[in-house]
PDB file of N, CA and C in Angstrom:
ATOM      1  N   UNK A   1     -27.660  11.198  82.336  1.00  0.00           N
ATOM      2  CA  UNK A   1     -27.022  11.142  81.047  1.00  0.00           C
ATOM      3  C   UNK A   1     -27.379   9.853  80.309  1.00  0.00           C
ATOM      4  N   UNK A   2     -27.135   8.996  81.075  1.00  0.00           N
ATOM      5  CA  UNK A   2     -27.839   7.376  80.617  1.00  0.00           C
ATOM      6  C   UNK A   2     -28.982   7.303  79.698  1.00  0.00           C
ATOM      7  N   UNK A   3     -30.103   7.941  80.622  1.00  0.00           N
ATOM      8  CA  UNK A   3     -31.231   8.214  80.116  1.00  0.00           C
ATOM      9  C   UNK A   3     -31.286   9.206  78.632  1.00  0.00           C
ATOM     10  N   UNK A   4     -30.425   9.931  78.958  1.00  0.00           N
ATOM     11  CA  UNK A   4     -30.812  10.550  77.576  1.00  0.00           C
ATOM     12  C   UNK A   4     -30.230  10.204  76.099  1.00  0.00           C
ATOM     13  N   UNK A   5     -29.221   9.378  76.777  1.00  0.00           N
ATOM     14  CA  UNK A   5     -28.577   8.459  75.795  1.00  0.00           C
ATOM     15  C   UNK A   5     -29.512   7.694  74.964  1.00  0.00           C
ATOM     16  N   UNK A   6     -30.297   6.960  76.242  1.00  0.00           N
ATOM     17  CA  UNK A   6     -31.310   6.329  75.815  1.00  0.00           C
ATOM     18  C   UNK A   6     -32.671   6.696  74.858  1.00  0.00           C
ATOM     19  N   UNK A   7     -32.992   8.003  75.427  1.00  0.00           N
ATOM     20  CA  UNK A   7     -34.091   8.348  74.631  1.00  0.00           C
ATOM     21  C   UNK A   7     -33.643   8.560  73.227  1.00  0.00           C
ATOM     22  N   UNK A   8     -32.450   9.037  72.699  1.00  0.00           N
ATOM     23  CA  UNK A   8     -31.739   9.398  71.431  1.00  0.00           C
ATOM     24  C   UNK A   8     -31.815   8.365  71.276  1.00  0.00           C
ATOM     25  N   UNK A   9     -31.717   7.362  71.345  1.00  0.00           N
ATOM     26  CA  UNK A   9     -31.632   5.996  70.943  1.00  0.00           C
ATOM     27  C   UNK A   9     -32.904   5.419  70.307  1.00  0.00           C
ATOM     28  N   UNK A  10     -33.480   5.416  71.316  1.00  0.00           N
ATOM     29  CA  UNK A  10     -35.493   5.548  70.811  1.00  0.00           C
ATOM     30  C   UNK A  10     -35.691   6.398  69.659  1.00  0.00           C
ATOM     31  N   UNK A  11     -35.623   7.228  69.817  1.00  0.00           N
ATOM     32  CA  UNK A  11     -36.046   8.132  68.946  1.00  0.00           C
ATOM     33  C   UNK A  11     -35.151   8.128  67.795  1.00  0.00           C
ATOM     34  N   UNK A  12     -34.426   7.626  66.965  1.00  0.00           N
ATOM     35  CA  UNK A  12     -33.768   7.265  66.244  1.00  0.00           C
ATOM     36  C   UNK A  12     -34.467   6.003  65.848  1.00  0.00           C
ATOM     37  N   UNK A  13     -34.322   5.059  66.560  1.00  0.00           N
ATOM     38  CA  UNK A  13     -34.916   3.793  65.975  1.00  0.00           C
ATOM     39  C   UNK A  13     -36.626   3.645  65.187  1.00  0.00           C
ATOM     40  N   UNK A  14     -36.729   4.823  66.375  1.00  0.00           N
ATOM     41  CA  UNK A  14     -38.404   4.950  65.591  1.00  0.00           C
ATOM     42  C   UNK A  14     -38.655   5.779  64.640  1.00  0.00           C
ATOM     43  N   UNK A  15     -37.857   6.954  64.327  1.00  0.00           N
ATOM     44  CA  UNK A  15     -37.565   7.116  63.026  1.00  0.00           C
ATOM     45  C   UNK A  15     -37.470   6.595  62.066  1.00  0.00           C
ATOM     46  N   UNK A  16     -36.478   5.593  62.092  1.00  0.00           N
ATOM     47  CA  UNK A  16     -36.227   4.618  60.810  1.00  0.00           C
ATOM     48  C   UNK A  16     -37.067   3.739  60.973  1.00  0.00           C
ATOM     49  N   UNK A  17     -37.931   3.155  61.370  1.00  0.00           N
ATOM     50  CA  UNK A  17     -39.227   1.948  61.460  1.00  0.00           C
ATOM     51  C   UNK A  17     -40.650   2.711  60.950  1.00  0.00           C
ATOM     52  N   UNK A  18     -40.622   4.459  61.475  1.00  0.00           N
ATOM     53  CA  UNK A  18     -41.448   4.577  60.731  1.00  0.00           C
ATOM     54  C   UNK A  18     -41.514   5.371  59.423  1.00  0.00           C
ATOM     55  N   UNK A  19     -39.965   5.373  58.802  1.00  0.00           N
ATOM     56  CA  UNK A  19     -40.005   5.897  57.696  1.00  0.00           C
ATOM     57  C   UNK A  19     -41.023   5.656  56.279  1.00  0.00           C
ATOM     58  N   UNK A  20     -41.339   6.871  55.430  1.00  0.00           N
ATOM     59  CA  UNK A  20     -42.021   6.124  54.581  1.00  0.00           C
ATOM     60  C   UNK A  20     -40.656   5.446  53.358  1.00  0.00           C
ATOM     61  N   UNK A  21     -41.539   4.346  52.754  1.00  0.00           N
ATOM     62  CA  UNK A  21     -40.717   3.617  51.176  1.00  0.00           C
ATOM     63  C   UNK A  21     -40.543   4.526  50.368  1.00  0.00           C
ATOM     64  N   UNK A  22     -39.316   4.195  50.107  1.00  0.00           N
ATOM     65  CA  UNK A  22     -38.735   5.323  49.154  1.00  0.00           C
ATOM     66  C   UNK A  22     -39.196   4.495  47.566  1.00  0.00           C
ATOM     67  N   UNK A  23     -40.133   5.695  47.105  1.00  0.00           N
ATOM     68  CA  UNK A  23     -40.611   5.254  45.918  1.00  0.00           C
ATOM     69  C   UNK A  23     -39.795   5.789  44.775  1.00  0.00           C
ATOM     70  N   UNK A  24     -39.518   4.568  43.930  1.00  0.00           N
ATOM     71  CA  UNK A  24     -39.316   4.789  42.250  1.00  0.00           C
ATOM     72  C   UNK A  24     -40.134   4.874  41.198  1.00  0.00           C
ATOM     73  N   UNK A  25     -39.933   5.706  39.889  1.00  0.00           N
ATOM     74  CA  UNK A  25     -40.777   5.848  39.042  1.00  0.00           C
ATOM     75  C   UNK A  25     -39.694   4.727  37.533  1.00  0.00           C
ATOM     76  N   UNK A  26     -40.839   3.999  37.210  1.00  0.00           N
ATOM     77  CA  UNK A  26     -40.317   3.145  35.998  1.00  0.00           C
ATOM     78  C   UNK A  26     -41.380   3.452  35.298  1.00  0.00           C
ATOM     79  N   UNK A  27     -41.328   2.476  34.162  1.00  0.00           N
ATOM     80  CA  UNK A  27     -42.107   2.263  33.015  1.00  0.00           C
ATOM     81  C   UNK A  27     -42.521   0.730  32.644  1.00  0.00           C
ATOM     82  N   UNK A  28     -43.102   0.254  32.837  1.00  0.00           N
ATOM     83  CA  UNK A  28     -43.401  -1.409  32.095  1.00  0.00           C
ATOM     84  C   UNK A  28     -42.332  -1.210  30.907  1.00  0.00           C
ATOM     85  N   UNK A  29     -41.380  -2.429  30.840  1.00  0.00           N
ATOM     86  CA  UNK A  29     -40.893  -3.173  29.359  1.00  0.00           C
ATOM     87  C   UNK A  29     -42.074  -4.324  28.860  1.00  0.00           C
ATOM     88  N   UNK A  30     -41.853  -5.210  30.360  1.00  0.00           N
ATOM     89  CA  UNK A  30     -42.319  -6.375  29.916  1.00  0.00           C
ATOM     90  C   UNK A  30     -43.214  -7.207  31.218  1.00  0.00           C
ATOM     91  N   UNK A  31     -44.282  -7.393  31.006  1.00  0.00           N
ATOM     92  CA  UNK A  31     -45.085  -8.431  31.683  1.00  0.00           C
ATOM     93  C   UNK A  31     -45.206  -9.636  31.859  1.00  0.00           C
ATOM     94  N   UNK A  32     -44.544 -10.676  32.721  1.00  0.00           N
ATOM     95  CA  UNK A  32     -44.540 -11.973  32.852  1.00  0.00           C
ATOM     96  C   UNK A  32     -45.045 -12.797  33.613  1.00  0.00           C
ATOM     97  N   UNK A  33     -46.607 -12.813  33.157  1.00  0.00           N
ATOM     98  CA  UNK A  33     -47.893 -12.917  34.639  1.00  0.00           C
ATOM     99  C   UNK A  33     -46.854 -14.300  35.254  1.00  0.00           C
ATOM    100  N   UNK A  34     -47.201 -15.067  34.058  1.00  0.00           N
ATOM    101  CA  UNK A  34     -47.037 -16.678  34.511  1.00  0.00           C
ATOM    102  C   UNK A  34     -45.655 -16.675  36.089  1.00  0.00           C
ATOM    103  N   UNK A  35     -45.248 -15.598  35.707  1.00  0.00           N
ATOM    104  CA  UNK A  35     -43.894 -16.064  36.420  1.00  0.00           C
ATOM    105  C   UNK A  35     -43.649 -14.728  37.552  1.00  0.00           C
ATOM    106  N   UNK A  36     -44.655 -14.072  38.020  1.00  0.00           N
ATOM    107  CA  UNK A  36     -44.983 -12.887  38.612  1.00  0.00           C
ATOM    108  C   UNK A  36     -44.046 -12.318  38.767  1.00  0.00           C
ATOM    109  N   UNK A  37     -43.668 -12.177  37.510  1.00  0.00           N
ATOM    110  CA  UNK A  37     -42.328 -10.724  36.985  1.00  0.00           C
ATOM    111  C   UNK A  37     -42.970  -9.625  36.562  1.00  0.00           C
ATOM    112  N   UNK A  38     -42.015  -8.828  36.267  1.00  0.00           N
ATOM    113  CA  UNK A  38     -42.106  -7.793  35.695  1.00  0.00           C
ATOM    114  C   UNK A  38     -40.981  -7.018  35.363  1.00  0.00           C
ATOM    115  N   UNK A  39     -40.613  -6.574  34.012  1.00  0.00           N
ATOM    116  CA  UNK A  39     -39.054  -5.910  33.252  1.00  0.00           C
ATOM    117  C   UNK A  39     -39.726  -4.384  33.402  1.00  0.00           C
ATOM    118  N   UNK A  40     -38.976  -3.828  34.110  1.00  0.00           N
ATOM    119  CA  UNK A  40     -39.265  -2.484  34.695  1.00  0.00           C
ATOM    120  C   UNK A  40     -37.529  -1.480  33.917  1.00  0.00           C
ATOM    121  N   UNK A  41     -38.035  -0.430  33.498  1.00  0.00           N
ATOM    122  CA  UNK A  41     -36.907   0.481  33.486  1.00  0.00           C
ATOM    123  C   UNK A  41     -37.128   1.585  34.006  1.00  0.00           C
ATOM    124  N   UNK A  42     -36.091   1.610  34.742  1.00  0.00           N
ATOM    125  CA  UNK A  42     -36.565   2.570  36.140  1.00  0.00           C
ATOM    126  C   UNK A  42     -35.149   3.451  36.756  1.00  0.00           C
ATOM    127  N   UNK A  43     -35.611   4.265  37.294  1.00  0.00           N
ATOM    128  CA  UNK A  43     -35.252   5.143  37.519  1.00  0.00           C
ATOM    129  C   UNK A  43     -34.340   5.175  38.913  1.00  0.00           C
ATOM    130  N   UNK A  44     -33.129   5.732  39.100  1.00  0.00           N
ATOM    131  CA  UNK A  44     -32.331   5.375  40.687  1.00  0.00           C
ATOM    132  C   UNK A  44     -33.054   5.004  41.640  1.00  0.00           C
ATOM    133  N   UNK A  45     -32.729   3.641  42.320  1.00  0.00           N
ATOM    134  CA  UNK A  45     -33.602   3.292  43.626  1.00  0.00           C
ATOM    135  C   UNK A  45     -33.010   3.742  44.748  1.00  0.00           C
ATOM    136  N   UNK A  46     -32.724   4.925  45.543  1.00  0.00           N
ATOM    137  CA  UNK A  46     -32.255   5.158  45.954  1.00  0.00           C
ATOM    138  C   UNK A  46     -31.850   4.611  47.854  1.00  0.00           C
ATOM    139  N   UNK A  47     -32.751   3.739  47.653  1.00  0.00           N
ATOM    140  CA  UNK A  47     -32.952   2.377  49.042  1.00  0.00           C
ATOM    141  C   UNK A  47     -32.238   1.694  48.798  1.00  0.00           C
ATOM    142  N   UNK A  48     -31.805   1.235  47.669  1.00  0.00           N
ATOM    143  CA  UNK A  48     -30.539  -0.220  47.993  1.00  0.00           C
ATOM    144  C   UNK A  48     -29.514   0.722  46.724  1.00  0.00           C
ATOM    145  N   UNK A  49     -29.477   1.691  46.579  1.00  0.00           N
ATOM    146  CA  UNK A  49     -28.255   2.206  45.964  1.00  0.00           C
ATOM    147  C   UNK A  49     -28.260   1.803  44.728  1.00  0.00           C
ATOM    148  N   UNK A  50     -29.105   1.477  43.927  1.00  0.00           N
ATOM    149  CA  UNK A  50     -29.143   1.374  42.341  1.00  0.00           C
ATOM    150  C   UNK A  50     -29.159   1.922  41.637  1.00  0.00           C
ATOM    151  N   UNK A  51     -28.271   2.234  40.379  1.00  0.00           N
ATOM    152  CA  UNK A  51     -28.532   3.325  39.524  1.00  0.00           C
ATOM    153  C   UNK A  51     -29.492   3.144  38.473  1.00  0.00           C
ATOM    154  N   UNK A  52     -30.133   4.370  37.575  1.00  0.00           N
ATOM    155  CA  UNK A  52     -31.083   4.143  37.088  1.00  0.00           C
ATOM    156  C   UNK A  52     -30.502   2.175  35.635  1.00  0.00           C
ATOM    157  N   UNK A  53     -31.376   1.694  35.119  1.00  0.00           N
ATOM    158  CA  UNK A  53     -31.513   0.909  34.350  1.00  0.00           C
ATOM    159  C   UNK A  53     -32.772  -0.238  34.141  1.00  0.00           C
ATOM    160  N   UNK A  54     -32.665  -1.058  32.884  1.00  0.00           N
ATOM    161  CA  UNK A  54     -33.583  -1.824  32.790  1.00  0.00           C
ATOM    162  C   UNK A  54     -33.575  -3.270  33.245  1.00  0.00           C
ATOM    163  N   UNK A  55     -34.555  -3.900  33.935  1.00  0.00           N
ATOM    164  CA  UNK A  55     -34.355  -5.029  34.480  1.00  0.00           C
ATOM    165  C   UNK A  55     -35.487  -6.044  35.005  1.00  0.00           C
ATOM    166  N   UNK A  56     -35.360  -6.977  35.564  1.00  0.00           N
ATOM    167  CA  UNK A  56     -36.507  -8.089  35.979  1.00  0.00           C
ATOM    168  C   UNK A  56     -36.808  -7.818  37.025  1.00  0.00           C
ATOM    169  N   UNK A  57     -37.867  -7.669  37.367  1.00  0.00           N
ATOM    170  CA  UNK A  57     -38.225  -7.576  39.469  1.00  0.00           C
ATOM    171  C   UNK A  57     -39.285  -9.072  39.712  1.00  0.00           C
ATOM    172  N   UNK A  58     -39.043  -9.611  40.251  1.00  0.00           N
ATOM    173  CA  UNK A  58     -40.094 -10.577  40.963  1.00  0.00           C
ATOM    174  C   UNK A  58     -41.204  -9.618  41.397  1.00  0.00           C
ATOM    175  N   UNK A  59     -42.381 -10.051  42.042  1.00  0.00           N
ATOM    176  CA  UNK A  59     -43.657  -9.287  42.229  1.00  0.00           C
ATOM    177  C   UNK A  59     -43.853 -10.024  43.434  1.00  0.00           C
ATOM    178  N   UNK A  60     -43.859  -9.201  44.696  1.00  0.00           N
ATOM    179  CA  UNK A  60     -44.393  -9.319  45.716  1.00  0.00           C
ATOM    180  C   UNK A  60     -46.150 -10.498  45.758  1.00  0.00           C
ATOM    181  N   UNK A  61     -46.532 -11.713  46.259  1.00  0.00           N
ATOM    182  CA  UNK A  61     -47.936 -12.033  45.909  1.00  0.00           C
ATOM    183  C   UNK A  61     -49.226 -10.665  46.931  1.00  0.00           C
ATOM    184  N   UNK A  62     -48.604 -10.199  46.900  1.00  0.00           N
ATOM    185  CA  UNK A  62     -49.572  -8.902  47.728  1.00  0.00           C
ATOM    186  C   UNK A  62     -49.955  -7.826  46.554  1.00  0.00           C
ATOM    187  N   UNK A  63     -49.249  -7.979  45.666  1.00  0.00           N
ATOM    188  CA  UNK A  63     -49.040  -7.140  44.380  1.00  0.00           C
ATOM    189  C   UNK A  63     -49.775  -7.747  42.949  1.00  0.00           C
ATOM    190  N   UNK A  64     -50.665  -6.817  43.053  1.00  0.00           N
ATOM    191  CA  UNK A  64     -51.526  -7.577  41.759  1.00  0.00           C
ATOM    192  C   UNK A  64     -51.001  -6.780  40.211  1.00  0.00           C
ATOM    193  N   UNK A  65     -50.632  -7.303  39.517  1.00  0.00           N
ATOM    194  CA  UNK A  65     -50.121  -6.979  37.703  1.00  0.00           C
ATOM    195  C   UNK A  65     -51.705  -6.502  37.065  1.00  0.00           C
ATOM    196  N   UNK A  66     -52.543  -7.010  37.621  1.00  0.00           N
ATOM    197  CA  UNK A  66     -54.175  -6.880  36.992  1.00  0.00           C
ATOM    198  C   UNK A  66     -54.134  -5.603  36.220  1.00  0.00           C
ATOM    199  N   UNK A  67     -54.755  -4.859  34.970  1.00  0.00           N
ATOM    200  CA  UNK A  67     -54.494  -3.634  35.228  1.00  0.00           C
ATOM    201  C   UNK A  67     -53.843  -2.780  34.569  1.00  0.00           C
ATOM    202  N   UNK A  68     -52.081  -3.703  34.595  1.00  0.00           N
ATOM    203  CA  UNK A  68     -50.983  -3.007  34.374  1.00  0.00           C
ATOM    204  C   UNK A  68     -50.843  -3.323  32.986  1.00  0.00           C
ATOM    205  N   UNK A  69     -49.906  -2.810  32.318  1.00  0.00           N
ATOM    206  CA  UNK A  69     -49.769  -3.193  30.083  1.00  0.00           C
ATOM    207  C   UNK A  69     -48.143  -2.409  30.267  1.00  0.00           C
ATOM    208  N   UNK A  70     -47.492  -3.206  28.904  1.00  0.00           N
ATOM    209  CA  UNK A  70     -46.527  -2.884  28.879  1.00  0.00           C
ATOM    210  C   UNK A  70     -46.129  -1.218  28.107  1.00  0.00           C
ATOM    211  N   UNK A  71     -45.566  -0.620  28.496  1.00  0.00           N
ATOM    212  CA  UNK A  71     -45.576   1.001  28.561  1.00  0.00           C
ATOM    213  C   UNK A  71     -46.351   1.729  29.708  1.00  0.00           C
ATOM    214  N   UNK A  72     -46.530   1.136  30.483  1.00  0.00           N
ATOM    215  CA  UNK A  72     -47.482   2.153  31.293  1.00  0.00           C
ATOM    216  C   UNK A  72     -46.153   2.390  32.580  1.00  0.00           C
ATOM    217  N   UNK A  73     -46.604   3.842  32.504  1.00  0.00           N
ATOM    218  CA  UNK A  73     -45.784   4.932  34.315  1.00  0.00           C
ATOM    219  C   UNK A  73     -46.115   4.070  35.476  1.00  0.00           C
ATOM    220  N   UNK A  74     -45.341   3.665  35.942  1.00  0.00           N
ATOM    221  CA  UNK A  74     -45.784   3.850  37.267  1.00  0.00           C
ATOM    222  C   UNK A  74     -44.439   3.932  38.327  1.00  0.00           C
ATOM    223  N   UNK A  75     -45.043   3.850  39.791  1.00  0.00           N
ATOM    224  CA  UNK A  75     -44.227   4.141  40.728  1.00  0.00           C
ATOM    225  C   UNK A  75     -44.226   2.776  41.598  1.00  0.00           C
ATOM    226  N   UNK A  76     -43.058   2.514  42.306  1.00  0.00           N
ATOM    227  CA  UNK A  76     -42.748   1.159  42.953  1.00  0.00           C
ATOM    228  C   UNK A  76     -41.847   1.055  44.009  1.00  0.00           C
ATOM    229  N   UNK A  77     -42.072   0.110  44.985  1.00  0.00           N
ATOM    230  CA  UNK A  77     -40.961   0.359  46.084  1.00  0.00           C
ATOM    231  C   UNK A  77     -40.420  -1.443  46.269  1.00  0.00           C
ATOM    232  N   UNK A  78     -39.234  -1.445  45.948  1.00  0.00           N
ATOM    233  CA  UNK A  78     -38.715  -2.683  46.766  1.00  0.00           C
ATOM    234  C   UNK A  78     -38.354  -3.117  47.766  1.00  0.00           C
ATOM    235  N   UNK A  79     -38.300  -4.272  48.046  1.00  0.00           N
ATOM    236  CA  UNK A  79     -37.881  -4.757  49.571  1.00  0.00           C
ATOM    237  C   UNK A  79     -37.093  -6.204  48.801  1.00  0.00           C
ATOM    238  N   UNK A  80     -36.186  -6.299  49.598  1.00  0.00           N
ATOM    239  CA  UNK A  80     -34.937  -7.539  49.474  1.00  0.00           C
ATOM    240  C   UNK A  80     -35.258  -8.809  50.187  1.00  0.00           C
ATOM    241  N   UNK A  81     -35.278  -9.916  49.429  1.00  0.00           N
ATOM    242  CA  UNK A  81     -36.542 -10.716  50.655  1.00  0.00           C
ATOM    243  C   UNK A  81     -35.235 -11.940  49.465  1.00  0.00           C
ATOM    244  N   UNK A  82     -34.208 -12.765  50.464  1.00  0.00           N
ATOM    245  CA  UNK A  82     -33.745 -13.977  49.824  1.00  0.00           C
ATOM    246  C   UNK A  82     -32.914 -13.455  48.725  1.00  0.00           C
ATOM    247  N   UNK A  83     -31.869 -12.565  49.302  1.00  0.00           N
ATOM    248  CA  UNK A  83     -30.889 -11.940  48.743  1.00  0.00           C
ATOM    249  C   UNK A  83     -31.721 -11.423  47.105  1.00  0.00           C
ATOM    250  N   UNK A  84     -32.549 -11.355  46.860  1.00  0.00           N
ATOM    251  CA  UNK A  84     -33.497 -10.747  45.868  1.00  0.00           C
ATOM    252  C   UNK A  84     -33.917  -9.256  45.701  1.00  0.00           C
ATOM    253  N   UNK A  85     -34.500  -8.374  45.141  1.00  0.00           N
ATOM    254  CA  UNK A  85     -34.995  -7.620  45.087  1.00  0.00           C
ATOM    255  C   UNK A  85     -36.452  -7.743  45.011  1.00  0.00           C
ATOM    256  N   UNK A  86     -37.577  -7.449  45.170  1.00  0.00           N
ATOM    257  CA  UNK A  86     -38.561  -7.747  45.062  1.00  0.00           C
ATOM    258  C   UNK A  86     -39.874  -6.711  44.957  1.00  0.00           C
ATOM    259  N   UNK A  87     -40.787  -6.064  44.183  1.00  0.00           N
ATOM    260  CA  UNK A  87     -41.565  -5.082  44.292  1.00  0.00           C
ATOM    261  C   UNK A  87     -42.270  -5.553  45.348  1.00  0.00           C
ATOM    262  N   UNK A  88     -42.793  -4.633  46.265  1.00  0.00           N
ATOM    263  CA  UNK A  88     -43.303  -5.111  47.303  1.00  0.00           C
ATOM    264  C   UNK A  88     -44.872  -4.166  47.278  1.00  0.00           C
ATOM    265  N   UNK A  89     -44.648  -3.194  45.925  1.00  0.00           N
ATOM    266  CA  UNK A  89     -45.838  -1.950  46.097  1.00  0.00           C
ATOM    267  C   UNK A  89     -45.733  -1.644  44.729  1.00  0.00           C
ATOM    268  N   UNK A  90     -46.874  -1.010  43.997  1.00  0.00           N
ATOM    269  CA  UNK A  90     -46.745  -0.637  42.950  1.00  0.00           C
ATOM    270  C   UNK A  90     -48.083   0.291  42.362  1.00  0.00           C
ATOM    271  N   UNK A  91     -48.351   1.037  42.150  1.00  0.00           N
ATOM    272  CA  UNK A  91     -49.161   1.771  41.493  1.00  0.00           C
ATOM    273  C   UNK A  91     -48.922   2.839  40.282  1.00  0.00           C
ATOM    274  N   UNK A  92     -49.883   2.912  39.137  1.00  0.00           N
ATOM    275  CA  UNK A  92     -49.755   3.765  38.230  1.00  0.00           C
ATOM    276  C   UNK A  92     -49.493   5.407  38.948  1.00  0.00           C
ATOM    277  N   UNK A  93     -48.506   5.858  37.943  1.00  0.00           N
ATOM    278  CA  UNK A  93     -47.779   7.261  38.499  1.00  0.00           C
ATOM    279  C   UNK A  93     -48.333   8.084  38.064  1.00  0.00           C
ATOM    280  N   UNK A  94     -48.829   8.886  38.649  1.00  0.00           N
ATOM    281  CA  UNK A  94     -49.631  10.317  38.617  1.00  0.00           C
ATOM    282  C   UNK A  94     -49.112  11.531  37.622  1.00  0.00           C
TER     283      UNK A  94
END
């Protein structure tokens, strides 16, 4: 019984480690190379429980703005890094 306790256990954990990022779809407001922002209005994040609205994200330095203009679709996933929110991924939305 132990054991199978155990394997449920495993197998649970590795579930959630290898889940994929739950992606959001926004829109560029605003581009702020200097300060590797970006004013995104976007759509429910449904990873940290946000409802849809408009707002500032810091930019992951793994995350290049190159590319990007203000109005353009795209899709994005955050990660919380220093009680922050932070794009950690980002590409134009299909």
């Amino acid at each position: 019984m132990k054991y199978l306790k155990l394997c449920l256990a495993l197998l649970t954990c590795t579930n959630i480690a290898w889940a994929a990022p739950s992606w959001t779809q926004g829109s560029i407001v605003k581009l702020e190379l200097e300060k590797t922002r970006v004013v995104m209005k976007h759509q429910r994040i449904k990873s940290v429980g946000m409802e849809a609205m408009t707002m500032p994200f810091k930019v992951a330095d793994s995350v290049s703005l190159a590319g990007f203009k203000v109005g353009d679709r795209v899709r994005f996933t955050v990660a919380e890094q220093n009680n922050h929110l932070v794009i950690d991924a980002m590409e134009a939305a299909k």
